[in-house]
PDB file of N, CA and C in Angstrom:
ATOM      1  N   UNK A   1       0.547 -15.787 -11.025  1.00  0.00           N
ATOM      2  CA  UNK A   1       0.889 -14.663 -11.879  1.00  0.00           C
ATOM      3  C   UNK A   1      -0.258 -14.347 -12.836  1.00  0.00           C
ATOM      4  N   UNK A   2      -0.815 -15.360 -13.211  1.00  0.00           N
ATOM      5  CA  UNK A   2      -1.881 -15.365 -14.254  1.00  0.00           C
ATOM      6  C   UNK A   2      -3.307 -14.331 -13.349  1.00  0.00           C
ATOM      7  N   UNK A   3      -3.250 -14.980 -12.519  1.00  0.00           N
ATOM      8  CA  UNK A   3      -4.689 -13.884 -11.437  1.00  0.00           C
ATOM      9  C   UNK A   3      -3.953 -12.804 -11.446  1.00  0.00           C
ATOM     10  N   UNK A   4      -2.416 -12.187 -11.405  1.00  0.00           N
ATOM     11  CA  UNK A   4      -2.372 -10.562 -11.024  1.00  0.00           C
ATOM     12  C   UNK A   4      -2.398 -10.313 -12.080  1.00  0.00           C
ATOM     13  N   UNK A   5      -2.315 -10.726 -13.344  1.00  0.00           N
ATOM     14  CA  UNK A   5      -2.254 -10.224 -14.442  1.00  0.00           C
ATOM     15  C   UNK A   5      -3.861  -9.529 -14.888  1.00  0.00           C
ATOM     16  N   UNK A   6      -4.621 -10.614 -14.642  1.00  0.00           N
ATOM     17  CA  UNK A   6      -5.841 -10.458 -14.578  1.00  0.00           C
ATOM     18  C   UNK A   6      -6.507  -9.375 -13.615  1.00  0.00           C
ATOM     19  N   UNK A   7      -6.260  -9.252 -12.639  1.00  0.00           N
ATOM     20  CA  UNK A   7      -6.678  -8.326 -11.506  1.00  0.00           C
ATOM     21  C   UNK A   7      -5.774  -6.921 -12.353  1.00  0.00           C
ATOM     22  N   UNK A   8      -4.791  -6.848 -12.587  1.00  0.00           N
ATOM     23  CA  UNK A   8      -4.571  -5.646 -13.423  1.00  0.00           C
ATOM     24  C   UNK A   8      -4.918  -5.290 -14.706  1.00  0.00           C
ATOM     25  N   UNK A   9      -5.397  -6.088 -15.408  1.00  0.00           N
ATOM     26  CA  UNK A   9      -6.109  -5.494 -16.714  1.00  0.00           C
ATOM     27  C   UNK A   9      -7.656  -5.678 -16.202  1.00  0.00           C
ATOM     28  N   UNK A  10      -8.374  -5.815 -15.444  1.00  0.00           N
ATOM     29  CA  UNK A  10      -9.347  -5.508 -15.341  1.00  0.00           C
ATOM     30  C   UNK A  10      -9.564  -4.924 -14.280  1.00  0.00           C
ATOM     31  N   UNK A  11      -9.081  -4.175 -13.988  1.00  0.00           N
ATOM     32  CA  UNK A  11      -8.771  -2.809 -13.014  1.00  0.00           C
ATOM     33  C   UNK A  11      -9.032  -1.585 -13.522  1.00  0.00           C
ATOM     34  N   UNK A  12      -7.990  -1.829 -14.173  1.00  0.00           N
ATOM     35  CA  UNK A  12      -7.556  -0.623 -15.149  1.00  0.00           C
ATOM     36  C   UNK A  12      -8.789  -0.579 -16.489  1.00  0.00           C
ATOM     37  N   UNK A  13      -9.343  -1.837 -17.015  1.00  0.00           N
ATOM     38  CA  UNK A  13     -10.382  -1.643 -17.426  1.00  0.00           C
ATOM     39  C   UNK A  13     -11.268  -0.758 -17.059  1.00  0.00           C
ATOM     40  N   UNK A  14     -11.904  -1.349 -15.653  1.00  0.00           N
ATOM     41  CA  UNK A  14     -12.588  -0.498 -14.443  1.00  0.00           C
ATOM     42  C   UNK A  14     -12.414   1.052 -14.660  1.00  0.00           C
ATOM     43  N   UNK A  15     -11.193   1.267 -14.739  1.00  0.00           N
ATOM     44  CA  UNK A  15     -10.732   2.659 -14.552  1.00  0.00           C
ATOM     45  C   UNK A  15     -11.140   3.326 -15.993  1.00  0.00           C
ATOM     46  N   UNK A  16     -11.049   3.013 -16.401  1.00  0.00           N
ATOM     47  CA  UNK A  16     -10.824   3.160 -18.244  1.00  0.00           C
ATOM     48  C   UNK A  16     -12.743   3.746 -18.397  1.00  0.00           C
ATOM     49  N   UNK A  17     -13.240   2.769 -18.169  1.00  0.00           N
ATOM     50  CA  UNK A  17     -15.155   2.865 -17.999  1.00  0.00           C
ATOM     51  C   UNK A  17     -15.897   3.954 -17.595  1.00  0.00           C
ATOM     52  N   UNK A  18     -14.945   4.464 -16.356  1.00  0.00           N
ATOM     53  CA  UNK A  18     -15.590   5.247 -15.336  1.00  0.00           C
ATOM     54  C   UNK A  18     -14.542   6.366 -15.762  1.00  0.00           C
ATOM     55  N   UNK A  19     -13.702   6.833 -16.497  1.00  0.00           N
ATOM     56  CA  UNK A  19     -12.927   7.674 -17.132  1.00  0.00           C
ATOM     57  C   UNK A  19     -13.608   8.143 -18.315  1.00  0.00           C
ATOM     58  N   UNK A  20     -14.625   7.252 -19.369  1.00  0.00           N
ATOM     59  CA  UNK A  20     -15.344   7.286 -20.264  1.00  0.00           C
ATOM     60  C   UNK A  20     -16.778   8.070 -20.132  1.00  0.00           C
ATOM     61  N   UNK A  21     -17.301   7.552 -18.608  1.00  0.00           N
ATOM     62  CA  UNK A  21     -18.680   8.124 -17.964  1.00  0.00           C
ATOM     63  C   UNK A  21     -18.265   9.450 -17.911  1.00  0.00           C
ATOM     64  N   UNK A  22     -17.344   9.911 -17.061  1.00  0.00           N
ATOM     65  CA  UNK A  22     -17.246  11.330 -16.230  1.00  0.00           C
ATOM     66  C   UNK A  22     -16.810  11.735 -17.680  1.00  0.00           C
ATOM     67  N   UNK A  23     -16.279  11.571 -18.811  1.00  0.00           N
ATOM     68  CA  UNK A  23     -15.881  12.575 -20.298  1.00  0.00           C
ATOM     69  C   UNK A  23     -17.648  13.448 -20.736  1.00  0.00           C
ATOM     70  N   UNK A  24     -18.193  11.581 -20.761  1.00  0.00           N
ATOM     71  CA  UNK A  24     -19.852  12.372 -21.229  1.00  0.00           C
ATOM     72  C   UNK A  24     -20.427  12.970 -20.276  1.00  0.00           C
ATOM     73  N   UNK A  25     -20.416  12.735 -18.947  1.00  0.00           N
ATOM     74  CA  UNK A  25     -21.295  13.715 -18.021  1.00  0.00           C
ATOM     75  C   UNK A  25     -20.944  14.917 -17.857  1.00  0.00           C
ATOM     76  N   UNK A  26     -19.499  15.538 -18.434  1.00  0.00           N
ATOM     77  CA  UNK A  26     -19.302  16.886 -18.540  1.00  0.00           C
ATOM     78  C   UNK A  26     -17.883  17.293 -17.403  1.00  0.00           C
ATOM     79  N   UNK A  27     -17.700  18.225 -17.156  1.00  0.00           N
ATOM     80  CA  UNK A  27     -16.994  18.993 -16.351  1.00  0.00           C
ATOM     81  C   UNK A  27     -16.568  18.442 -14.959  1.00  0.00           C
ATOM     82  N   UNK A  28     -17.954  18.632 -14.904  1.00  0.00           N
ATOM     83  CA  UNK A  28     -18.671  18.316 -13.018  1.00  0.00           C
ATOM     84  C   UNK A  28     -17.724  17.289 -12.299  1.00  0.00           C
ATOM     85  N   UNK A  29     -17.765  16.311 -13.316  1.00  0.00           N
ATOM     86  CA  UNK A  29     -17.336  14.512 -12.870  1.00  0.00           C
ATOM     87  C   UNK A  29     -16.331  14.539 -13.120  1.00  0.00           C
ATOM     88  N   UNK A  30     -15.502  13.960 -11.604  1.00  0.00           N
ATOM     89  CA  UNK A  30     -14.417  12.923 -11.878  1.00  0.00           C
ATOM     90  C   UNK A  30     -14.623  11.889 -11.361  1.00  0.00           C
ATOM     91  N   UNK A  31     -13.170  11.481 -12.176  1.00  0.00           N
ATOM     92  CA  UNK A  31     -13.102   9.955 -12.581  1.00  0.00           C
ATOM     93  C   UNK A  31     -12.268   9.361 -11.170  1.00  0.00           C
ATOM     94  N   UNK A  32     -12.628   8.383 -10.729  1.00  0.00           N
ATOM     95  CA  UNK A  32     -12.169   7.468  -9.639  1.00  0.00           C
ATOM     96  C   UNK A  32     -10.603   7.503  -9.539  1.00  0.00           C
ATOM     97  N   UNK A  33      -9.810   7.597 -10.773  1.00  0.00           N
ATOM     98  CA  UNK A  33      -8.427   7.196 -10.858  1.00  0.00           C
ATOM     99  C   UNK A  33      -7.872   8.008 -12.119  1.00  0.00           C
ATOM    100  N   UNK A  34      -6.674   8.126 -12.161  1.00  0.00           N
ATOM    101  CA  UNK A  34      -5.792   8.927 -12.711  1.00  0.00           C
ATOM    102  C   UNK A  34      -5.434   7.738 -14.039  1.00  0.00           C
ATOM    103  N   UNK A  35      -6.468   7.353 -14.691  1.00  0.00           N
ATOM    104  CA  UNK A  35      -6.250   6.120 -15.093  1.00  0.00           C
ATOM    105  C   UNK A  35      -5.150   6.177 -16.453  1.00  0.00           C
ATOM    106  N   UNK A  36      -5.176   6.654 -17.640  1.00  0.00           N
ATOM    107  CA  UNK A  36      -3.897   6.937 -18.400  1.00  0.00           C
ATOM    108  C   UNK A  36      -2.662   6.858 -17.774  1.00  0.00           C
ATOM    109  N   UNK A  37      -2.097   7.522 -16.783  1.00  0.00           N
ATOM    110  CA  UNK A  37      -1.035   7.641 -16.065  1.00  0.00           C
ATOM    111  C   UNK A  37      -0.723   6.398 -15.275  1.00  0.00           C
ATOM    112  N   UNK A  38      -1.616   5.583 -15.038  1.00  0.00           N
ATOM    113  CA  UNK A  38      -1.089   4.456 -13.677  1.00  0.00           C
ATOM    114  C   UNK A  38      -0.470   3.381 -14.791  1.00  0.00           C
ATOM    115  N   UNK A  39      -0.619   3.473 -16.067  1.00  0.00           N
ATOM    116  CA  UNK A  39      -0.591   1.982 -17.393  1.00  0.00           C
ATOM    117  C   UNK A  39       0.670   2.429 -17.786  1.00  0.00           C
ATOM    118  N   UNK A  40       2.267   1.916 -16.728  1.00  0.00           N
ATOM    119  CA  UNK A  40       2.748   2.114 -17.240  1.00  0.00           C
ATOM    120  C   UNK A  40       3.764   0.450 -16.862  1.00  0.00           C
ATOM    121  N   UNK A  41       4.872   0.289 -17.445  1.00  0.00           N
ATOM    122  CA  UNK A  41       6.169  -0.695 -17.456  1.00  0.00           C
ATOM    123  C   UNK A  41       6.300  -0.682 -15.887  1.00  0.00           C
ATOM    124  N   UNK A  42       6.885   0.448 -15.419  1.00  0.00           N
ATOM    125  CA  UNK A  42       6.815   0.344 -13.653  1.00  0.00           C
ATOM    126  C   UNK A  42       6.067   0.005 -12.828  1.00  0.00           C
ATOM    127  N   UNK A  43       4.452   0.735 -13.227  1.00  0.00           N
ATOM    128  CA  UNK A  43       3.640   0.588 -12.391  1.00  0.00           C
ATOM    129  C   UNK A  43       3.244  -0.755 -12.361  1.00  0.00           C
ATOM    130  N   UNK A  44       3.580  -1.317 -13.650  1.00  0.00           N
ATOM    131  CA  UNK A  44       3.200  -3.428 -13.886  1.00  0.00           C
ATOM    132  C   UNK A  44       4.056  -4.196 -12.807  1.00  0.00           C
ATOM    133  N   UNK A  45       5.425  -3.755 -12.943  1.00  0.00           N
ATOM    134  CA  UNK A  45       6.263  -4.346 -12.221  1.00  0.00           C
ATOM    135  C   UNK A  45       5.940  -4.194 -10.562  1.00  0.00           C
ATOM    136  N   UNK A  46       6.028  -3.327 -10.453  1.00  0.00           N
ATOM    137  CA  UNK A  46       5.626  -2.714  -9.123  1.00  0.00           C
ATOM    138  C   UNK A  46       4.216  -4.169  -8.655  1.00  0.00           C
ATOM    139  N   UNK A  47       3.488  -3.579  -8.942  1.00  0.00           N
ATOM    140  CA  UNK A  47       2.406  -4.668  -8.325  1.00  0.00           C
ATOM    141  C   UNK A  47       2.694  -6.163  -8.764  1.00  0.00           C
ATOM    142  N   UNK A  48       3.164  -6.597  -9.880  1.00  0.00           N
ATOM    143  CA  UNK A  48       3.628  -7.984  -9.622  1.00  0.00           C
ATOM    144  C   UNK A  48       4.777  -8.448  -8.535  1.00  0.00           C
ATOM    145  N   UNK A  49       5.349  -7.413  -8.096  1.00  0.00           N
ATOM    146  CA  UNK A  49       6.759  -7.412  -6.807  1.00  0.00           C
ATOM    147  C   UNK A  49       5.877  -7.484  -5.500  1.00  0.00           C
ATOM    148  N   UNK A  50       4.668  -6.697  -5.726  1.00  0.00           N
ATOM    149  CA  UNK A  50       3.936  -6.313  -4.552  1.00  0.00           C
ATOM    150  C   UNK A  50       2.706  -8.024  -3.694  1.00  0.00           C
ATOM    151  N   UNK A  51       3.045  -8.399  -2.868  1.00  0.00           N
ATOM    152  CA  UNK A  51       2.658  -9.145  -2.539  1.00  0.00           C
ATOM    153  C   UNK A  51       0.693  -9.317  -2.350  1.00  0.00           C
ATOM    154  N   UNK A  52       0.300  -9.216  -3.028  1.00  0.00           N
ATOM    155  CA  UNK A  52      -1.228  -8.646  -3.421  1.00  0.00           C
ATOM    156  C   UNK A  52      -1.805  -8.749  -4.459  1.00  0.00           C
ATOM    157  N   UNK A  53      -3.055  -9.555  -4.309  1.00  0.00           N
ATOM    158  CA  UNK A  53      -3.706 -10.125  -5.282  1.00  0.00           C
ATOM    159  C   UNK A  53      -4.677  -9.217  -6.012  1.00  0.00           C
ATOM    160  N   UNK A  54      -5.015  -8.282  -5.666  1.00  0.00           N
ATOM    161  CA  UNK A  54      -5.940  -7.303  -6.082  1.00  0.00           C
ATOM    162  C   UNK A  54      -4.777  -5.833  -6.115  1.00  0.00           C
ATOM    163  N   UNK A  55      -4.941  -5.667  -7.395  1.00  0.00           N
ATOM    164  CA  UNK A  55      -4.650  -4.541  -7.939  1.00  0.00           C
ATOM    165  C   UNK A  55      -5.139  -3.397  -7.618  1.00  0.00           C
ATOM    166  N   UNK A  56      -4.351  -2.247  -6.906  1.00  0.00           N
ATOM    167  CA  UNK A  56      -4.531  -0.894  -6.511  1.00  0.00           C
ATOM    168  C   UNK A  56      -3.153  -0.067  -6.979  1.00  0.00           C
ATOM    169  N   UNK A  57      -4.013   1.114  -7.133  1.00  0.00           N
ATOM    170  CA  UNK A  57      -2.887   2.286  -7.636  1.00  0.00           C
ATOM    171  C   UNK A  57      -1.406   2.319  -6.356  1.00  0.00           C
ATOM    172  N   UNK A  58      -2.343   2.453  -5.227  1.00  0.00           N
ATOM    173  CA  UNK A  58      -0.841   3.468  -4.351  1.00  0.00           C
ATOM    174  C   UNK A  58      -1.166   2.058  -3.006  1.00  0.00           C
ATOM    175  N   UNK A  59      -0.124   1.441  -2.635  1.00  0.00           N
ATOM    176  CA  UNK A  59      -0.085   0.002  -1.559  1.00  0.00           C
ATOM    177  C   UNK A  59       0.402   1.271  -0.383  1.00  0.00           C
ATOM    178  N   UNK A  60      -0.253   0.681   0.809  1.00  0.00           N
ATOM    179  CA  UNK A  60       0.615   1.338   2.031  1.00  0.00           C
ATOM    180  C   UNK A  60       2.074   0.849   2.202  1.00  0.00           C
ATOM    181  N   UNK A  61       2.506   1.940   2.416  1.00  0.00           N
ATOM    182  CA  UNK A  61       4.407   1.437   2.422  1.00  0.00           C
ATOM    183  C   UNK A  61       4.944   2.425   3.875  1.00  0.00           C
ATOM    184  N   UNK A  62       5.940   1.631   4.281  1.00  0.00           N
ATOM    185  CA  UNK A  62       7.017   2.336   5.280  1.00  0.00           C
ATOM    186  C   UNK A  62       7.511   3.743   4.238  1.00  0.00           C
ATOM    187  N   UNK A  63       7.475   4.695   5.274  1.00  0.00           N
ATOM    188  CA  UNK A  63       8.824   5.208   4.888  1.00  0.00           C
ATOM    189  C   UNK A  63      10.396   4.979   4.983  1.00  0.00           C
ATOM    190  N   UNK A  64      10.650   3.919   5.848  1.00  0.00           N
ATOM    191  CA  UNK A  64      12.403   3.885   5.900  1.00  0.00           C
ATOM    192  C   UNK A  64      12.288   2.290   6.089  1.00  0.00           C
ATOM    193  N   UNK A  65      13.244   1.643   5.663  1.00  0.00           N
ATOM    194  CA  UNK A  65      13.494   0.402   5.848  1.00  0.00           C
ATOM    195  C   UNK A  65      13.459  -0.139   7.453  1.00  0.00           C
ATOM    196  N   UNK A  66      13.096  -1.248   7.387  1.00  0.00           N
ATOM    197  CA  UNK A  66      13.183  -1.392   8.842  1.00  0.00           C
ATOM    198  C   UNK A  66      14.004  -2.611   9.268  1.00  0.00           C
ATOM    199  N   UNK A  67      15.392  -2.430   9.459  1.00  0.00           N
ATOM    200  CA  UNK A  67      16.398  -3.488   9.932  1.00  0.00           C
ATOM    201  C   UNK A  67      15.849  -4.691  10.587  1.00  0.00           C
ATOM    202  N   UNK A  68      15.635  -4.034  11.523  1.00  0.00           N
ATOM    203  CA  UNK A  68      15.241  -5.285  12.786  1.00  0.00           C
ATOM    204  C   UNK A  68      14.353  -6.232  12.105  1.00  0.00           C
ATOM    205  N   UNK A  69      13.247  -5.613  11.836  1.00  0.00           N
ATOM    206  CA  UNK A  69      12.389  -6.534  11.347  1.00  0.00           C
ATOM    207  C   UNK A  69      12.757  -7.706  10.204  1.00  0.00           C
ATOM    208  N   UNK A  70      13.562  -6.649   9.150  1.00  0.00           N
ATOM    209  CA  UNK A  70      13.895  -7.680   8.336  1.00  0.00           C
ATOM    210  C   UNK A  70      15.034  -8.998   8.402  1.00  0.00           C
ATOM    211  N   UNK A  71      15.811  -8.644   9.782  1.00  0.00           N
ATOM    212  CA  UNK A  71      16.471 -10.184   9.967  1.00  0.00           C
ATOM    213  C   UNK A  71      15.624 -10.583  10.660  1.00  0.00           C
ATOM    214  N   UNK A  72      14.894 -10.293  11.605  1.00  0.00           N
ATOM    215  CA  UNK A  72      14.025 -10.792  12.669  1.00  0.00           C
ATOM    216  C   UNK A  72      13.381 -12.086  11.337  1.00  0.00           C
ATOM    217  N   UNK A  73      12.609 -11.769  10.694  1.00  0.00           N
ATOM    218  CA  UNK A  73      11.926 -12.697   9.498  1.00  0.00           C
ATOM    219  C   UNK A  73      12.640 -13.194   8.569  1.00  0.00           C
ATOM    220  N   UNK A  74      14.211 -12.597   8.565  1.00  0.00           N
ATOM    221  CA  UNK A  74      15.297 -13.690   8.040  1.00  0.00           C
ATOM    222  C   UNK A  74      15.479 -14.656   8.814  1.00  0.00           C
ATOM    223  N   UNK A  75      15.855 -14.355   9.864  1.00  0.00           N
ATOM    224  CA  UNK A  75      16.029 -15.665  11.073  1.00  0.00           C
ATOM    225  C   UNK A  75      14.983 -16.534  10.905  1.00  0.00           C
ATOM    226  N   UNK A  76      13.888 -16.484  11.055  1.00  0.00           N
ATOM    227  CA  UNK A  76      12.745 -17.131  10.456  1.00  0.00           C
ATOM    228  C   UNK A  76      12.487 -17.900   9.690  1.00  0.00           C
ATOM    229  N   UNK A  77      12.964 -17.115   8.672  1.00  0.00           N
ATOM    230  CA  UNK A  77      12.791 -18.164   7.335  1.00  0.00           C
ATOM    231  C   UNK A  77      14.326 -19.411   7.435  1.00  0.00           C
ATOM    232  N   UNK A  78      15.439 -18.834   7.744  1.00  0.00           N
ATOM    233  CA  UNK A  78      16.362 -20.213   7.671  1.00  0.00           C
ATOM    234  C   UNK A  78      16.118 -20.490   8.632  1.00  0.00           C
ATOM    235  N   UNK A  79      15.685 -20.439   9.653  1.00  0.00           N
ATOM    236  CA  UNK A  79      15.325 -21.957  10.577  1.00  0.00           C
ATOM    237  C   UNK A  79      14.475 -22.557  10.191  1.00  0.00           C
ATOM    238  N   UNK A  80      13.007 -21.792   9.738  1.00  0.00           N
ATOM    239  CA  UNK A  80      12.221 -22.582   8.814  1.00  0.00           C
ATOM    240  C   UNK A  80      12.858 -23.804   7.539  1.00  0.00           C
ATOM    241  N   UNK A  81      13.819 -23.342   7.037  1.00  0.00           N
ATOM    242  CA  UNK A  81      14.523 -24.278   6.153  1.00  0.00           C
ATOM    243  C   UNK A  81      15.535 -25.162   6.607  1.00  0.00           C
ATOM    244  N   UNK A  82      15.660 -24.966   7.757  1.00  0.00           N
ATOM    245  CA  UNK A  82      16.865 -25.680   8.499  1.00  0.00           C
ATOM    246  C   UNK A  82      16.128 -26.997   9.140  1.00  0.00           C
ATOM    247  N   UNK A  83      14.935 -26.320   9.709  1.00  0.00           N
ATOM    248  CA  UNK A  83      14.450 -27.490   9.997  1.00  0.00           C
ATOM    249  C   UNK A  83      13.716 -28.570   9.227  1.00  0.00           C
ATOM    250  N   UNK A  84      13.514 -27.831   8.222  1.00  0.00           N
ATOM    251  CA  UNK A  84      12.735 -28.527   6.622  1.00  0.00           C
ATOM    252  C   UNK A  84      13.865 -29.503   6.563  1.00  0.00           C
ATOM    253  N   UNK A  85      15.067 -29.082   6.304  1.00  0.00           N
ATOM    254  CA  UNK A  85      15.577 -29.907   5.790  1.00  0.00           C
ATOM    255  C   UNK A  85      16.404 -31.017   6.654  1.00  0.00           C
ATOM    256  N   UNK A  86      16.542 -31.162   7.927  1.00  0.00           N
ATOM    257  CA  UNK A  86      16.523 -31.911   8.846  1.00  0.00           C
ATOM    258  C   UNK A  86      15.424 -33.093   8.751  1.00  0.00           C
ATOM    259  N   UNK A  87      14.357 -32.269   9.141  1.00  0.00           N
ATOM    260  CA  UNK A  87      13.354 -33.218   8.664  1.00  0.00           C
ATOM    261  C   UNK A  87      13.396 -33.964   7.308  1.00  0.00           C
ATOM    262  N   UNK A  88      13.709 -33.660   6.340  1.00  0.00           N
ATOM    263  CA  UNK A  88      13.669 -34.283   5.332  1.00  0.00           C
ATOM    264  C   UNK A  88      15.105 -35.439   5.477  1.00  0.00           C
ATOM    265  N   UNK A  89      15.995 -34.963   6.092  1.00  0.00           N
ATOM    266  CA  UNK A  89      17.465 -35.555   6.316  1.00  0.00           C
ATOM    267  C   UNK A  89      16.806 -37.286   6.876  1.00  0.00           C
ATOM    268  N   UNK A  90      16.282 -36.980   7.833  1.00  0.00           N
ATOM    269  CA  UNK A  90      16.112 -37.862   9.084  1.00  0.00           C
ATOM    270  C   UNK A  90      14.847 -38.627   8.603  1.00  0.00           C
ATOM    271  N   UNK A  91      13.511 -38.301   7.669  1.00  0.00           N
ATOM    272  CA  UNK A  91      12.422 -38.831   7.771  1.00  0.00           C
ATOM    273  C   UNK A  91      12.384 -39.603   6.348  1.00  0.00           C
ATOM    274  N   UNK A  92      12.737 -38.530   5.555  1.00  0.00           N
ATOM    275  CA  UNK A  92      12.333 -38.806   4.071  1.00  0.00           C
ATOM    276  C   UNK A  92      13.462 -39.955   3.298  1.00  0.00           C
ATOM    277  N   UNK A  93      14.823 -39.395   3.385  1.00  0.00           N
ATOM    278  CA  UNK A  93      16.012 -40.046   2.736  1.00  0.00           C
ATOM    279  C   UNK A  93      16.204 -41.510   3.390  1.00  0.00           C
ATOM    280  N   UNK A  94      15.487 -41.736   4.335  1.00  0.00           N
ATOM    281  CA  UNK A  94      15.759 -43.050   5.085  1.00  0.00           C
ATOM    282  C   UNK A  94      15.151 -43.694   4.050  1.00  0.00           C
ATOM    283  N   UNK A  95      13.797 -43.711   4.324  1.00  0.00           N
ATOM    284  CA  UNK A  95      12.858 -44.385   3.145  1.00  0.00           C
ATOM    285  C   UNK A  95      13.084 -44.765   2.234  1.00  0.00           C
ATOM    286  N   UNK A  96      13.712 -43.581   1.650  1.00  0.00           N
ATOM    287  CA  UNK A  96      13.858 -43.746   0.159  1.00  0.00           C
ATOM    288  C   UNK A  96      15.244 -44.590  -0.523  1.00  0.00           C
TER     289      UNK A  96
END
């Protein structure tokens, strides 16, 4: 948590810099990012939910949920734990 925290304030730093350049170079220049607008309560949450270590404005996303997939990688994960804990049943608790 401590690195996304970091990867987002010095992002947005980033943004902040190059928002500062394009003010003095005039008209002509823009700025990389919409940077005022992205510093908000949501947009924090949002990327700490977001599985990604480097901080960006807009993540590629589905448009519609995708069923299948998501039991497909439920199934997954509790057998993954099913068998964790088998294993632990049978290997570890003996021992101990």
């Amino acid at each position: 948590m401590f690195m996304k925290m970091h990867s987002y304030i010095m992002t947005n730093r980033l943004y902040q810099e190059d928002l500062e350049e394009c003010k003095l170079k005039g008209k002509d220049a823009k700025p990389i990012s919409n940077y005022p607008n992205n510093v908000s309560f949501l947009n924090f949450t949002l990327y700490m939910w977001t599985p990604a270590l480097v901080y960006e404005q807009e993540y590629p996303r589905n448009k519609h949920f995708r069923v299948g997939y998501f039991f497909w990688k439920a199934i997954y994960t509790l057998m993954s734990l099913l068998t964790a804990y088998i294993l632990f049943e049978d290997y570890v608790l003996i021992t101990i």
